[in-house]
Protein backbone atom coordinates (compact mmCIF):
# COMPACT_ATOMS: atom_id res chain seq x y z
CA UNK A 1 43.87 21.41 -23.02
CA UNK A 2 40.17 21.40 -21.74
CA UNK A 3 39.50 24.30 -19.03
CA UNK A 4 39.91 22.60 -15.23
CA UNK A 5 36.00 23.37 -15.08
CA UNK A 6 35.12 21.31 -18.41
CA UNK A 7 37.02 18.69 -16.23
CA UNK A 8 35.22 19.19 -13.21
CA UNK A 9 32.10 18.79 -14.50
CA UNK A 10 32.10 15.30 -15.42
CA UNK A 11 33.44 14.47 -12.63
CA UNK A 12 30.97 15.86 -10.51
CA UNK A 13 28.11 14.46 -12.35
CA UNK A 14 29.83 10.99 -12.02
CA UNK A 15 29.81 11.52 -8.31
CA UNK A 16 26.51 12.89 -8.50
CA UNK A 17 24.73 9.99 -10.41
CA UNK A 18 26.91 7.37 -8.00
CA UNK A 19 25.19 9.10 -5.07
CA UNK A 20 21.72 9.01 -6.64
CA UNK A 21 22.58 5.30 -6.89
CA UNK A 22 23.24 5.15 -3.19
CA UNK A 23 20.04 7.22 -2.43
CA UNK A 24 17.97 4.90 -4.35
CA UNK A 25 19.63 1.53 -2.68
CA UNK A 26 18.82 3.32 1.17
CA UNK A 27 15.24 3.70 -0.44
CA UNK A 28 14.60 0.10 -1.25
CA UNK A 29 16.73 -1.44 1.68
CA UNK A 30 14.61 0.50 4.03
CA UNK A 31 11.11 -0.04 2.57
CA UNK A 32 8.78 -2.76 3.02
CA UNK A 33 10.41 -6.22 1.86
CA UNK A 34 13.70 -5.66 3.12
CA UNK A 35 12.65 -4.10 6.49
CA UNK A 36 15.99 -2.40 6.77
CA UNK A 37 13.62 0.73 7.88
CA UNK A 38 16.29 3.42 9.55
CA UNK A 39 17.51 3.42 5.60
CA UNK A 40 14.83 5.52 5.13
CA UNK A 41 16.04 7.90 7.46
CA UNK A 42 18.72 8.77 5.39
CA UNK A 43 17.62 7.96 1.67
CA UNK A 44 16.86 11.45 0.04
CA UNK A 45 20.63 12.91 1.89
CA UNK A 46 22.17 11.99 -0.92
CA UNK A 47 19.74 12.72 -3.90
CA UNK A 48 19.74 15.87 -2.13
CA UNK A 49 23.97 16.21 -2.23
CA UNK A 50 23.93 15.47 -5.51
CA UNK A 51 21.60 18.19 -6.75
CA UNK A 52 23.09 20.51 -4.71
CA UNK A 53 26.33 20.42 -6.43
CA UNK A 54 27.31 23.79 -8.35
CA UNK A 55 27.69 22.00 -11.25
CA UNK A 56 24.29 20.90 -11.50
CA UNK A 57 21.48 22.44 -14.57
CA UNK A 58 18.20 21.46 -15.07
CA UNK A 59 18.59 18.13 -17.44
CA UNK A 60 21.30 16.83 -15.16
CA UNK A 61 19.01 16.90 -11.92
CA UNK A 62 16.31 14.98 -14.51
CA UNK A 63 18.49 12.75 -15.11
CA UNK A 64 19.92 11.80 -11.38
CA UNK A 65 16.60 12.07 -10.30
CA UNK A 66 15.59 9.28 -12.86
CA UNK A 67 18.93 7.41 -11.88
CA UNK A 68 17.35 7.43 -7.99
CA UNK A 69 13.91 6.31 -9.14
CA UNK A 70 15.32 3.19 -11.26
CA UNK A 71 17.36 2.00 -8.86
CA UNK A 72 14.55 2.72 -5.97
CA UNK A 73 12.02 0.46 -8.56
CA UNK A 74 14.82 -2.22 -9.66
CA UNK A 75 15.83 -2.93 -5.72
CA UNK A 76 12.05 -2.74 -4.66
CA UNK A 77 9.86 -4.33 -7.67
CA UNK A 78 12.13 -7.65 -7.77
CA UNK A 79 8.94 -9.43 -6.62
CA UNK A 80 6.56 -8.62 -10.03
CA UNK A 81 9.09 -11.18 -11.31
CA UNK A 82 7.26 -13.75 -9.24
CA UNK A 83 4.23 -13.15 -11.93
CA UNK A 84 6.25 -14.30 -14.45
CA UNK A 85 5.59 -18.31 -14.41
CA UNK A 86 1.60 -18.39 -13.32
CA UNK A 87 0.67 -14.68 -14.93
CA UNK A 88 2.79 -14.75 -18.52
CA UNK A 89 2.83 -18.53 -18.51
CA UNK A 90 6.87 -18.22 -18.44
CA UNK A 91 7.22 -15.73 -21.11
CA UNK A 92 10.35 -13.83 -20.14
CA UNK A 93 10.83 -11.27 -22.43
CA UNK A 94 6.89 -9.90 -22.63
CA UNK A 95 7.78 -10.00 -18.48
CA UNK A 96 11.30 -7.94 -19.02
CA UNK A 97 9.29 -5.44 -21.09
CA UNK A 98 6.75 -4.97 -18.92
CA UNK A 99 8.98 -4.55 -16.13
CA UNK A 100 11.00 -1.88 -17.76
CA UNK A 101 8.50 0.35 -18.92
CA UNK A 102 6.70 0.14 -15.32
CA UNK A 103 10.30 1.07 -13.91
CA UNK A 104 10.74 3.73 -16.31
CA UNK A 105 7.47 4.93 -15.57
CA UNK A 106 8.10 5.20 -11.47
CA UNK A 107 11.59 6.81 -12.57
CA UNK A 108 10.33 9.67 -13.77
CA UNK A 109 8.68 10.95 -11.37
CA UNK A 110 11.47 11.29 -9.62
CA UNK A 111 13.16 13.12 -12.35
CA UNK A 112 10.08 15.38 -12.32
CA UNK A 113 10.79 15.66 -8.78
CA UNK A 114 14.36 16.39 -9.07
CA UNK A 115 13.80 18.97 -11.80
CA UNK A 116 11.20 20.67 -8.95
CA UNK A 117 13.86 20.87 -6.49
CA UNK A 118 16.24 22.27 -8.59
CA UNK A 119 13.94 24.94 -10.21
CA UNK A 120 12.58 25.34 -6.08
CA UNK A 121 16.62 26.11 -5.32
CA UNK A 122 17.21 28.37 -7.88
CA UNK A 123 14.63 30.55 -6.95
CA UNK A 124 16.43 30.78 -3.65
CA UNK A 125 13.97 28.58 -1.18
CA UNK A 126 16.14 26.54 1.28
CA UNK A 127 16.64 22.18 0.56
CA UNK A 128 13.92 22.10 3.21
CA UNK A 129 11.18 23.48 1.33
CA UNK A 130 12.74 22.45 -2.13
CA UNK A 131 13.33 18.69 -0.74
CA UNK A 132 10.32 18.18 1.45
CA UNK A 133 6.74 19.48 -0.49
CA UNK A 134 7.88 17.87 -4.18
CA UNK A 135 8.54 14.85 -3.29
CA UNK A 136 4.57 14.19 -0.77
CA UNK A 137 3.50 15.91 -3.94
CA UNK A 138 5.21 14.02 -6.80
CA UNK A 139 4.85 10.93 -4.81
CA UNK A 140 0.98 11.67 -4.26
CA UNK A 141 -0.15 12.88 -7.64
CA UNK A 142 1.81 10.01 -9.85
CA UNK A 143 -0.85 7.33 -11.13
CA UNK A 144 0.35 3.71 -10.57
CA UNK A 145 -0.70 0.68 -10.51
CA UNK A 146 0.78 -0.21 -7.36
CA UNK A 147 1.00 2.73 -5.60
CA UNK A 148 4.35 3.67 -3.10
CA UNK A 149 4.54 6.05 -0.30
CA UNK A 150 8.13 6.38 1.49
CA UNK A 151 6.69 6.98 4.82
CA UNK A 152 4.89 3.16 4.36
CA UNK A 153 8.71 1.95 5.67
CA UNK A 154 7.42 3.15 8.91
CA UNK A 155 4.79 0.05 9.80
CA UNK A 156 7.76 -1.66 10.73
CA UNK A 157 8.29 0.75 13.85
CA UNK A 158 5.20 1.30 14.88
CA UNK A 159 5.25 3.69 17.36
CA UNK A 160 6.33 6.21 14.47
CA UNK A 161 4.01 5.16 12.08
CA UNK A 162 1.08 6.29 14.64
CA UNK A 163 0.86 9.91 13.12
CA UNK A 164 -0.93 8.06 9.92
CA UNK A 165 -4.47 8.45 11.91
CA UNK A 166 -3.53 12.23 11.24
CA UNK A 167 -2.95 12.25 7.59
CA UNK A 168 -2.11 8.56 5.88
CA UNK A 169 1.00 7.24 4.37
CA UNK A 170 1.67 10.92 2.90
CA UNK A 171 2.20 12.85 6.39
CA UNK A 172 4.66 9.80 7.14
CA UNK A 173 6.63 10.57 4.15
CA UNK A 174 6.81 14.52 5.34
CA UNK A 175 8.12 13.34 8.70
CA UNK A 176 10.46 11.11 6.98
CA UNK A 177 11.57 14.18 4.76
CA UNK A 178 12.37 15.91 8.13
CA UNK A 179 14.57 13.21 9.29
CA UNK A 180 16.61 13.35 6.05
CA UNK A 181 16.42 16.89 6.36
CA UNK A 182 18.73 17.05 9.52
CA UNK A 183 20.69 14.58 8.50
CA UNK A 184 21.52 16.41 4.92
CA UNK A 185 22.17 19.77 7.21
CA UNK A 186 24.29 18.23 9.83
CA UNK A 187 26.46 16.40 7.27
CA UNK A 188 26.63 19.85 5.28
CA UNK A 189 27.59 21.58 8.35
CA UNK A 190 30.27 18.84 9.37
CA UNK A 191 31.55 19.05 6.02
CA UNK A 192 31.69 23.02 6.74
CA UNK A 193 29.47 23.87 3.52
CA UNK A 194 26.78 25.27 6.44
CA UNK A 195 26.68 26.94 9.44
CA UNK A 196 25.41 25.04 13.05
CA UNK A 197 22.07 24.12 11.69
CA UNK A 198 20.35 24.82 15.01
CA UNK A 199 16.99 25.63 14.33
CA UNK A 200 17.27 22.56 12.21
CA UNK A 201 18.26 20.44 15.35
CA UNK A 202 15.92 21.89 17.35
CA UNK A 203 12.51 21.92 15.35
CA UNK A 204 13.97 17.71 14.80
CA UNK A 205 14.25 16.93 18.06
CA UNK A 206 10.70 18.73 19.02
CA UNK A 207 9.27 16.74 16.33
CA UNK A 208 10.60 13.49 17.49
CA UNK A 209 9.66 14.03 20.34
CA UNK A 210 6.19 14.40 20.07
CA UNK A 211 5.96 12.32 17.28
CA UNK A 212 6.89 9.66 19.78
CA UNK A 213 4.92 10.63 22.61
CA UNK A 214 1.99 11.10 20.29
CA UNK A 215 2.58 7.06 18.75
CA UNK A 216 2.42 6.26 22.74
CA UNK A 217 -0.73 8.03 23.41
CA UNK A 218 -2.65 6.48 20.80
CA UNK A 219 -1.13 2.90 21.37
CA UNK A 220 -2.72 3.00 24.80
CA UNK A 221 -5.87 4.64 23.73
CA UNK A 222 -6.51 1.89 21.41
CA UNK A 223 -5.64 -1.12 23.36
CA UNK A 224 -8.35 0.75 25.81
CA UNK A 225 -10.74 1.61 23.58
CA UNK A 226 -10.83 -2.70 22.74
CA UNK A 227 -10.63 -3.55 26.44
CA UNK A 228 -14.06 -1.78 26.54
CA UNK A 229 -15.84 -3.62 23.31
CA UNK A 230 -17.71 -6.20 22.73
CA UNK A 231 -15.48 -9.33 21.39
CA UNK A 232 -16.10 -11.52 18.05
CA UNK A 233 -14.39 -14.33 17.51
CA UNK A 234 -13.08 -15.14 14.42
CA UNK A 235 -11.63 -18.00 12.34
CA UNK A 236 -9.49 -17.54 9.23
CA UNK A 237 -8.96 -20.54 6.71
CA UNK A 238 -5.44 -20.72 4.66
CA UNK A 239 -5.93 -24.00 2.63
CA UNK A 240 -2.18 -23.07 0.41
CA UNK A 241 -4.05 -23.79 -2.90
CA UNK A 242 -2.04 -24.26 -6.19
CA UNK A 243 -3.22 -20.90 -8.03
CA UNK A 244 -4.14 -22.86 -11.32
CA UNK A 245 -5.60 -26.02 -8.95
CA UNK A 246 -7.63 -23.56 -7.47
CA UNK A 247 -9.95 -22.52 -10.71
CA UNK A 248 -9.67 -26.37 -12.00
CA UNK A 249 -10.47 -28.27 -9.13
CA UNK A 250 -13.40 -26.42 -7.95
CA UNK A 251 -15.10 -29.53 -5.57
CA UNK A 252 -11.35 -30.27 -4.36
CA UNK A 253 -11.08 -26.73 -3.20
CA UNK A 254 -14.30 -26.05 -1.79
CA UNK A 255 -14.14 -29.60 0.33
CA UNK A 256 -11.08 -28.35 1.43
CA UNK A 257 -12.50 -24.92 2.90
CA UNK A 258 -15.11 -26.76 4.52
CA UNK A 259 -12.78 -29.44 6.11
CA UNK A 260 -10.54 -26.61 7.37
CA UNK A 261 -13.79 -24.70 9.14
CA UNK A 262 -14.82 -27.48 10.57
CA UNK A 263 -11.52 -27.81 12.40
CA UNK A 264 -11.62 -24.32 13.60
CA UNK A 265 -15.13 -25.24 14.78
CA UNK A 266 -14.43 -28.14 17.02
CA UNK A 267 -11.57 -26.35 18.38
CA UNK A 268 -13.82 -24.15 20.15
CA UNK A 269 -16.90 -22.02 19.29
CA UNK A 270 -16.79 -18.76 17.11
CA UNK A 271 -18.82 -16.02 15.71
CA UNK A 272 -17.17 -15.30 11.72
CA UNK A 273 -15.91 -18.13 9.79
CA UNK A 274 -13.05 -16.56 7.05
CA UNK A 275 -12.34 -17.82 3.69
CA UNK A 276 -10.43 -15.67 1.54
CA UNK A 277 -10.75 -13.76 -1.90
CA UNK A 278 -11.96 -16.72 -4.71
CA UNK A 279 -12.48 -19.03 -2.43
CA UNK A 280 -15.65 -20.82 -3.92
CA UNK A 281 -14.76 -20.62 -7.14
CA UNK A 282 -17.92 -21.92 -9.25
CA UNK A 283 -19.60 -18.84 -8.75
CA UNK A 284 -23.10 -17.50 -7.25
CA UNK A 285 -25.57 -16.18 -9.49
CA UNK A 286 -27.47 -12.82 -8.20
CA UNK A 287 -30.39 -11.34 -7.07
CA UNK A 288 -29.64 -12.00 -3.64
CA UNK A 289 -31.17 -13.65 -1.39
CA UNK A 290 -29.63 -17.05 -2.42
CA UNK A 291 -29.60 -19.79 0.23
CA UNK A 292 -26.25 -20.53 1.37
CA UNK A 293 -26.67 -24.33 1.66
CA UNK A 294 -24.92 -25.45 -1.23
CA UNK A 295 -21.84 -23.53 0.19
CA UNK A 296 -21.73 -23.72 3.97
CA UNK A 297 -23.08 -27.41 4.38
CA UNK A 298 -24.13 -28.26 7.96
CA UNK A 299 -22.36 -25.07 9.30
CA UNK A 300 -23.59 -22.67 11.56
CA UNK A 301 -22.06 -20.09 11.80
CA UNK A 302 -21.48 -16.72 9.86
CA UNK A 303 -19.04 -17.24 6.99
CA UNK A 304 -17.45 -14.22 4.74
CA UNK A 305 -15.80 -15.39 1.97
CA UNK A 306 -14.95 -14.69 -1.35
CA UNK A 307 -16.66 -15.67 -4.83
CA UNK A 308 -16.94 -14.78 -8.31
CA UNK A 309 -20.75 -13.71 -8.93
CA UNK A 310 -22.70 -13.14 -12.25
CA UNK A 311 -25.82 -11.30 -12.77
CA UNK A 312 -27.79 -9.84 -16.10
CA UNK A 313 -27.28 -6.27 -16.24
CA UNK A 314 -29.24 -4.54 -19.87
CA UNK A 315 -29.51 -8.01 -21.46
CA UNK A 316 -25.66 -8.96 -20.76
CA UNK A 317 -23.92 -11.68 -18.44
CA UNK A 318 -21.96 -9.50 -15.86
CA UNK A 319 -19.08 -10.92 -13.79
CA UNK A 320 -17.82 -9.33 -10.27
CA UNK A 321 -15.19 -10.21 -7.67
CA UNK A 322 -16.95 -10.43 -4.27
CA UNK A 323 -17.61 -10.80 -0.95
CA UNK A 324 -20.49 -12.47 0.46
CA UNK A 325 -21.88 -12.85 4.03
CA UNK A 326 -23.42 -15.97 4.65
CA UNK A 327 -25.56 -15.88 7.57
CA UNK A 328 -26.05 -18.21 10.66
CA UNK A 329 -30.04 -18.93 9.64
CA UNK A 330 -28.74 -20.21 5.74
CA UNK A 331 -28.76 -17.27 3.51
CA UNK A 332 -26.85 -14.62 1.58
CA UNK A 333 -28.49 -11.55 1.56
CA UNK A 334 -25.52 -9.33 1.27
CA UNK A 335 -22.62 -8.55 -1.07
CA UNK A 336 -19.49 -6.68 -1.52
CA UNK A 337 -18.28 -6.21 -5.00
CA UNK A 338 -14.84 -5.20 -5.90
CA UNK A 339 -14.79 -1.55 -7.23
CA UNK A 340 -10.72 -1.48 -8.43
CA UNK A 341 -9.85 -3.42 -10.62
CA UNK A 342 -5.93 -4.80 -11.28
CA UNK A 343 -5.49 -3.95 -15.14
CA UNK A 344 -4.35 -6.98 -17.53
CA UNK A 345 -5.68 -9.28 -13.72
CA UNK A 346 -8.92 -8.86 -13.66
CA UNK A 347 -9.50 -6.52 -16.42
CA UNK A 348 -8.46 -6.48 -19.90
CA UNK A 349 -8.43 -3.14 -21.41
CA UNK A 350 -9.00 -2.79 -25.30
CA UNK A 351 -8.97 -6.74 -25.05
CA UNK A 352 -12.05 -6.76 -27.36
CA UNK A 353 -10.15 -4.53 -29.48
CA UNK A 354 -7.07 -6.18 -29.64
CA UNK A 355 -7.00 -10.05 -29.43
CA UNK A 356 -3.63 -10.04 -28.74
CA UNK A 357 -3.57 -8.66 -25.33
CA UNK A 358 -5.53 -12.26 -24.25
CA UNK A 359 -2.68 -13.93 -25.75
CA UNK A 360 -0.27 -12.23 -23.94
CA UNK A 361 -2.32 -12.49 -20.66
CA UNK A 362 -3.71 -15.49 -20.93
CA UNK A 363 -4.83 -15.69 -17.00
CA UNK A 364 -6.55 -12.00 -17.17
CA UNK A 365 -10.01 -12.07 -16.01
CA UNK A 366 -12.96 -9.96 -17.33
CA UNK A 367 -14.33 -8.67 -14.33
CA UNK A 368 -16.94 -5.62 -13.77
CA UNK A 369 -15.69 -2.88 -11.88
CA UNK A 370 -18.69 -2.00 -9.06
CA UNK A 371 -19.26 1.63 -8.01
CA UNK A 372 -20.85 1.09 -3.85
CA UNK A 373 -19.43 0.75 -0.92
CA UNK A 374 -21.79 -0.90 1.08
CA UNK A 375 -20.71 -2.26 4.79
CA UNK A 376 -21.87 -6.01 5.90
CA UNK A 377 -23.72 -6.52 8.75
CA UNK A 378 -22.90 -8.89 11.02
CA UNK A 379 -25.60 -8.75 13.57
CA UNK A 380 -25.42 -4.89 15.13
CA UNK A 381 -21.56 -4.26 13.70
CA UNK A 382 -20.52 -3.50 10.62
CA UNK A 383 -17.84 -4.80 8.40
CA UNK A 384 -16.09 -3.29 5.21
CA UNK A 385 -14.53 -5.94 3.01
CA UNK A 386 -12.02 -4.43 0.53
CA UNK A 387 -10.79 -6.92 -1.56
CA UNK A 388 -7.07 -7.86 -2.01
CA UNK A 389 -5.53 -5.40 -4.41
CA UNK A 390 -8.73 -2.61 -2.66
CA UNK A 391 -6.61 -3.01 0.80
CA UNK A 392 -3.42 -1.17 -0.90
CA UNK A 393 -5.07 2.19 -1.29
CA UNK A 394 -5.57 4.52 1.63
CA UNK A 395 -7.90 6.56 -0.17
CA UNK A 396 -10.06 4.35 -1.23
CA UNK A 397 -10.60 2.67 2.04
CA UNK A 398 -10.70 5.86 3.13
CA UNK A 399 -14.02 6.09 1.25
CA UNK A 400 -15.23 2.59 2.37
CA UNK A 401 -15.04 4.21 6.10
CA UNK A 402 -16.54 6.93 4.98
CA UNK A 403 -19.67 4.88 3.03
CA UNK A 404 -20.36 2.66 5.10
CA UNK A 405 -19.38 3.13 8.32
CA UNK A 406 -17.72 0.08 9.25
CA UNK A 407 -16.80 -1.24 13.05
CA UNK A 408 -14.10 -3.66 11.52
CA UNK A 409 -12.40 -4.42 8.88
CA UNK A 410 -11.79 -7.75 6.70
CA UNK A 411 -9.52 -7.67 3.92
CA UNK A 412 -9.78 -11.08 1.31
CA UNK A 413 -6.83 -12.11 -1.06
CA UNK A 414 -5.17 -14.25 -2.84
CA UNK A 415 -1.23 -13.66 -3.04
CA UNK A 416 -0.64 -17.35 -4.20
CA UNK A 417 -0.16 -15.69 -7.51
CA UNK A 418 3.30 -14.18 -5.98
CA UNK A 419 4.23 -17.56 -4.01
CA UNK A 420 7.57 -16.90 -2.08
CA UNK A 421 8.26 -13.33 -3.01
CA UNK A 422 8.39 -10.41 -0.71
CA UNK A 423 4.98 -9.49 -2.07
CA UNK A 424 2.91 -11.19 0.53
CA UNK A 425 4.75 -9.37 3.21
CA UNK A 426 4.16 -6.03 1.75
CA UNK A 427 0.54 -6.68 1.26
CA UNK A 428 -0.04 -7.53 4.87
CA UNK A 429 2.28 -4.69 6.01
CA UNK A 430 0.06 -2.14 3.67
CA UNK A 431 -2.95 -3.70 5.19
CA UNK A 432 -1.33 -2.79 8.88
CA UNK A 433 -1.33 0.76 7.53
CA UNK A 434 -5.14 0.88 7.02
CA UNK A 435 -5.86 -0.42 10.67
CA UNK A 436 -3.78 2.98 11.68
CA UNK A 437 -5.65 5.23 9.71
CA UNK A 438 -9.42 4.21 10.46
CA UNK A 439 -8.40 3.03 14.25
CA UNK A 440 -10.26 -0.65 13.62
CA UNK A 441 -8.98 -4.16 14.03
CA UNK A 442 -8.31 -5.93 10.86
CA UNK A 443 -8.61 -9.41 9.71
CA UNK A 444 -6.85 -10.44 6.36
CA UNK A 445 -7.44 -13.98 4.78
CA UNK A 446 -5.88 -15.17 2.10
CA UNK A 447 -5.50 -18.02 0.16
CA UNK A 448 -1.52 -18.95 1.23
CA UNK A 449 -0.32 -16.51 3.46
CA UNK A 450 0.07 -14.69 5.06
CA UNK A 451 -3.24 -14.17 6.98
CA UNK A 452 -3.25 -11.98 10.04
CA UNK A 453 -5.30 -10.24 12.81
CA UNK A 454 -3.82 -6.55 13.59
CA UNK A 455 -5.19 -4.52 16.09
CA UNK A 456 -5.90 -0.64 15.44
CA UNK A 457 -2.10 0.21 15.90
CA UNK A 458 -1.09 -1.51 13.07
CA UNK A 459 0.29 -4.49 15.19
CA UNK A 460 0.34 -8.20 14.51
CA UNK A 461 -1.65 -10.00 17.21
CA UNK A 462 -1.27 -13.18 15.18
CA UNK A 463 -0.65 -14.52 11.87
CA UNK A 464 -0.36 -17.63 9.66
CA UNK A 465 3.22 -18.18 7.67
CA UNK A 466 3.75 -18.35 3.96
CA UNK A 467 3.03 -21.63 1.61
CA UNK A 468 1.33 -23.16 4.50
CA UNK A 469 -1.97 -25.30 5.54
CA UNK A 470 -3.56 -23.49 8.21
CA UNK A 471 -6.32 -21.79 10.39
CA UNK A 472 -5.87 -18.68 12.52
CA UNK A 473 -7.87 -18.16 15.50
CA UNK A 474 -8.74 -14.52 17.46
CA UNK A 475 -10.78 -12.22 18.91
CA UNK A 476 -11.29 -8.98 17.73
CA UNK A 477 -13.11 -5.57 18.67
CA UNK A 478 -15.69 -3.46 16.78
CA UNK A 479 -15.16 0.03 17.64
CA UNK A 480 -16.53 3.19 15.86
CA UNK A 481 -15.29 7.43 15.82
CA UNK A 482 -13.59 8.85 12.65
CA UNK A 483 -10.47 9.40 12.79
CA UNK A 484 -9.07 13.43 11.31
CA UNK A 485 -7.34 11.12 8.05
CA UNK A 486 -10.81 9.39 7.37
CA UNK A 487 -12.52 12.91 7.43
CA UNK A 488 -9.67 15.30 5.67
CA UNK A 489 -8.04 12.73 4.01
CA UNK A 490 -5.02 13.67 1.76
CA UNK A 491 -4.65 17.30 3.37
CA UNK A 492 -0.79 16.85 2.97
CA UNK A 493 -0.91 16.19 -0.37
CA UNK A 494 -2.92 19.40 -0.83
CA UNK A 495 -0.52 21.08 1.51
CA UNK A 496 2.68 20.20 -0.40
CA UNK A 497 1.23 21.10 -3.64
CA UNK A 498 0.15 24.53 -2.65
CA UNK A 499 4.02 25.39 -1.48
CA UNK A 500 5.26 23.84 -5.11
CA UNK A 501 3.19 26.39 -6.92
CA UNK A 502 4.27 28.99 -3.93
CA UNK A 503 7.60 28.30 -4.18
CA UNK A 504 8.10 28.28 -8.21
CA UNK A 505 5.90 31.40 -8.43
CA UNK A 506 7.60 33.51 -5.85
CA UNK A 507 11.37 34.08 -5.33
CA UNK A 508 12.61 33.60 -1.69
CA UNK A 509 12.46 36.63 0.62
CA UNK A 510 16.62 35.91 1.26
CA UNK A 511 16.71 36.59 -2.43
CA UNK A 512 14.81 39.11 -3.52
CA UNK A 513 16.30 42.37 -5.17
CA UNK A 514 15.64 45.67 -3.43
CA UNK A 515 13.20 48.21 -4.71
């Protein structure tokens, strides 16, 4: 008969792997799409149970962690099957593959991270420091495509997601880690595998505390920092344009735009006009300055709006994604051009190489990849224009502040590629994020929803719905300062990733042998 510890074993990794499953459900449930947020509070308790038990080596923690990260990406990614019909053209099984190996991809670096705490606990550092600093640095240092940070979940409170002005999504995540923290020692303790965790309780509370009092602060600061400004008014244009219409009925749409702004127009008077990312979709040919005639009509006022744009760079055609300001006396004199670039979107890498790959993607564009950050100027403000996928990444808007020194900020997309999927949601609720960190009013327009103004909290003042015609009127505030995230940036990623080489280096002090 086997030895009651061989039978243990299996046992315990069963339970362990069924509570990584768990963990990664809470993780999904409580991020952006599902919006059940206070999951989040509690998602990492379990992963953290699991590797705790005694039965536990090094490949076993790889592989819960990696049982946590699939079921985090299979819960959370279910809109990338959206893609499917107007991306792939309905192939299925190119889609499935693709899937997988993106979801195998996000798994393991959670069974990277599990592997870290493990290693972190055998070297006798408490779950605190072992859970906490691997995962802001795991989840920091992993390249994706469409990059995740835990403490994201938060924009849907946002009096706790206030803290982000401090140090971006990745300090979020580190408060989040806290939370899970004393819940992990509490249950522990209840369970009587711990003693009263009361410095635990107590360093919590003081956190909560004035992590709340600190989301307050700022909330009022804000809302009188844009009592004080000057006010534009703005007018967004959602014309809900079939994605493939869009490129092949290039008059239709650009009527359309026009028709729209010329509702918002005799609905009252305004100072920006908004059309989204593509929106004129024949193109303008560079050097600037180009008259704006052809694209504005009679209209007066300032338009930003989105446009492919070529222009002979060393004897060769060049194509960019951009944004152009059209101003009130008729011309275009400035540009934004999109610096990241969606792979197998907008760019198709080795596709000159391999034929194949523009077979497979049959929509992919071959767009330039730009390398400035210039701001538009709209009379004395400023504006930075990051474009659709651009709007996702804290650092990189990060450098945009930085650049250009923007006094607002406009985001232009075009989501009808996702149609109704949770992925519109969680691009406006990423965009919210940015307003937080660089303390400006926002404006996104896209092509089908859903537009939105958001104030420098991160709030919705107003928005447009999903799949629908319409126009979104506001008024919005250009303010200026730096905030400490726009001039340290990712300090907590440096941070964590200082006490992961600490901690695997040194042996806890708890643990070390005598001389």
């Amino acid at each position: 008969m086997p030895e009651p510890a061989a039978v243990a074993a299996p046992a315990a990794r069963r339970t362990g792997f069924a509570a990584a499953v768990a963990g990664g459900a809470l993780y999904f449930l409580g991020y952006l799409g599902w919006g059940a947020w206070p999951c989040l509070l509690v998602f990492l308790a379990p992963l953290w149970w699991a590797l705790t038990l005694p039965s536990v080596g090094g490949a076993t923690a790889a592989l819960t962690g990696l049982v946590f990260g699939f079921t985090a990406y299979a819960g959370g990614h279910l809109w990338l099957w959206a893609l499917v019909g107007p991306f792939l053209d309905g192939h299925r099984m190119t889609a499935a593959v693709l899937w997988l190996v993106y979801g195998i991809w996000f798994a393991l670096a959670f069974a990277l991270y599990a592997v870290l705490f493990h290693a972190i606990r055998r070297r006798g550092w408490s779950v605190a420091v072992a859970g906490i600093a691997p995962f802001v640095a795991v989840e920091w240092l992993q390249p994706q495509i469409f990059p995740l940070y835990a403490g994201n979940g938060l924009i849907a409170a946002p009096v706790w997601a206030q803290t982000a002005d401090l140090g971006g999504p990745l300090l979020l995540t580190a408060l989040l880690g806290g939370a899970n923290l004393v819940v992990f020692e509490t249950a522990a303790w209840w369970r009587q595998r711990r003693r009263r965790p009361v410095a635990v309780w107590t360093i919590g509370v003081a956190l909560t505390v004035a992590v709340f009092a600190y989301g307050r602060v700022r909330m009022l600061a804000v809302e009188t920092a844009s009592a004080e400004a000057p006010a534009i008014r703005v007018g967004l244009v959602q014309a809900n344009l079939d994605v493939h219409a869009k490129d092949a009925l290039g008059v239709v749409t650009h009527r359309e735009h026009l028709e729209q702004t010329r509702e918002l127009l005799r609905a009252g008077e305004l100072d920006l006009v908004v059309w989204p990312e593509s929106a004129y979709v024949r193109g303008i040919r560079r050097p600037l300055p180009v008259a704006s005639g052809p694209i504005v009509a009679e209209i007066a006022v300032p338009l930003l709006f989105g446009a492919s744009s070529t222009h002979e760079a060393g004897g060769r055609k060049v194509k960019s994604n951009a944004a152009f300001l059209a101003g009130a006396d008729g011309m275009i004199r400035e540009a934004y051009d999109k610096n990241l670039l969606i792979p197998l979107a907008e760019s198709l890498p080795f596709g000159t190489v391999l034929p194949a790959l523009a077979r497979l993607f049959p929509h992919a564009e071959e767009f330039a990849a730009a390398t400035t950050l210039p701001a538009l100027s709209l009379g004395p403000w400023r504006i930075a224009t990051p474009i659709c996928y651009e709007a996702i990444r804290p650092e990189f808007v990060r450098r945009m502040m930085n650049a250009g020194h923007p006094h607002l900020l406009v985001t232009l997309a075009n989501d009808a590629w996702f149609g109704d999927s949770q992925e519109p949601w969680l691009h406006l609720a990423l965009a919210q994020l940015r307003a937080i960190e660089q303390r400006r009013w926002l404006v996104r327009a896209t092509n089908s929803g859903v537009s939105a103004i958001v104030d420098p909290a991160g709030r919705v003042v107003s928005r447009t719905g999903l799949l629908t015609r319409e126009n979104l009127r506001g008024v919005v505030h250009p303010l200026d300062g730096e905030t400490v995230y726009a001039r340290l940036g990712d300090w907590p990623g440096w941070l964590a990733l200082a006490v992961v080489a600490l901690t695997l280096r040194l042996r806890s002090w708890r643990h070390r042998s005598p001389a």
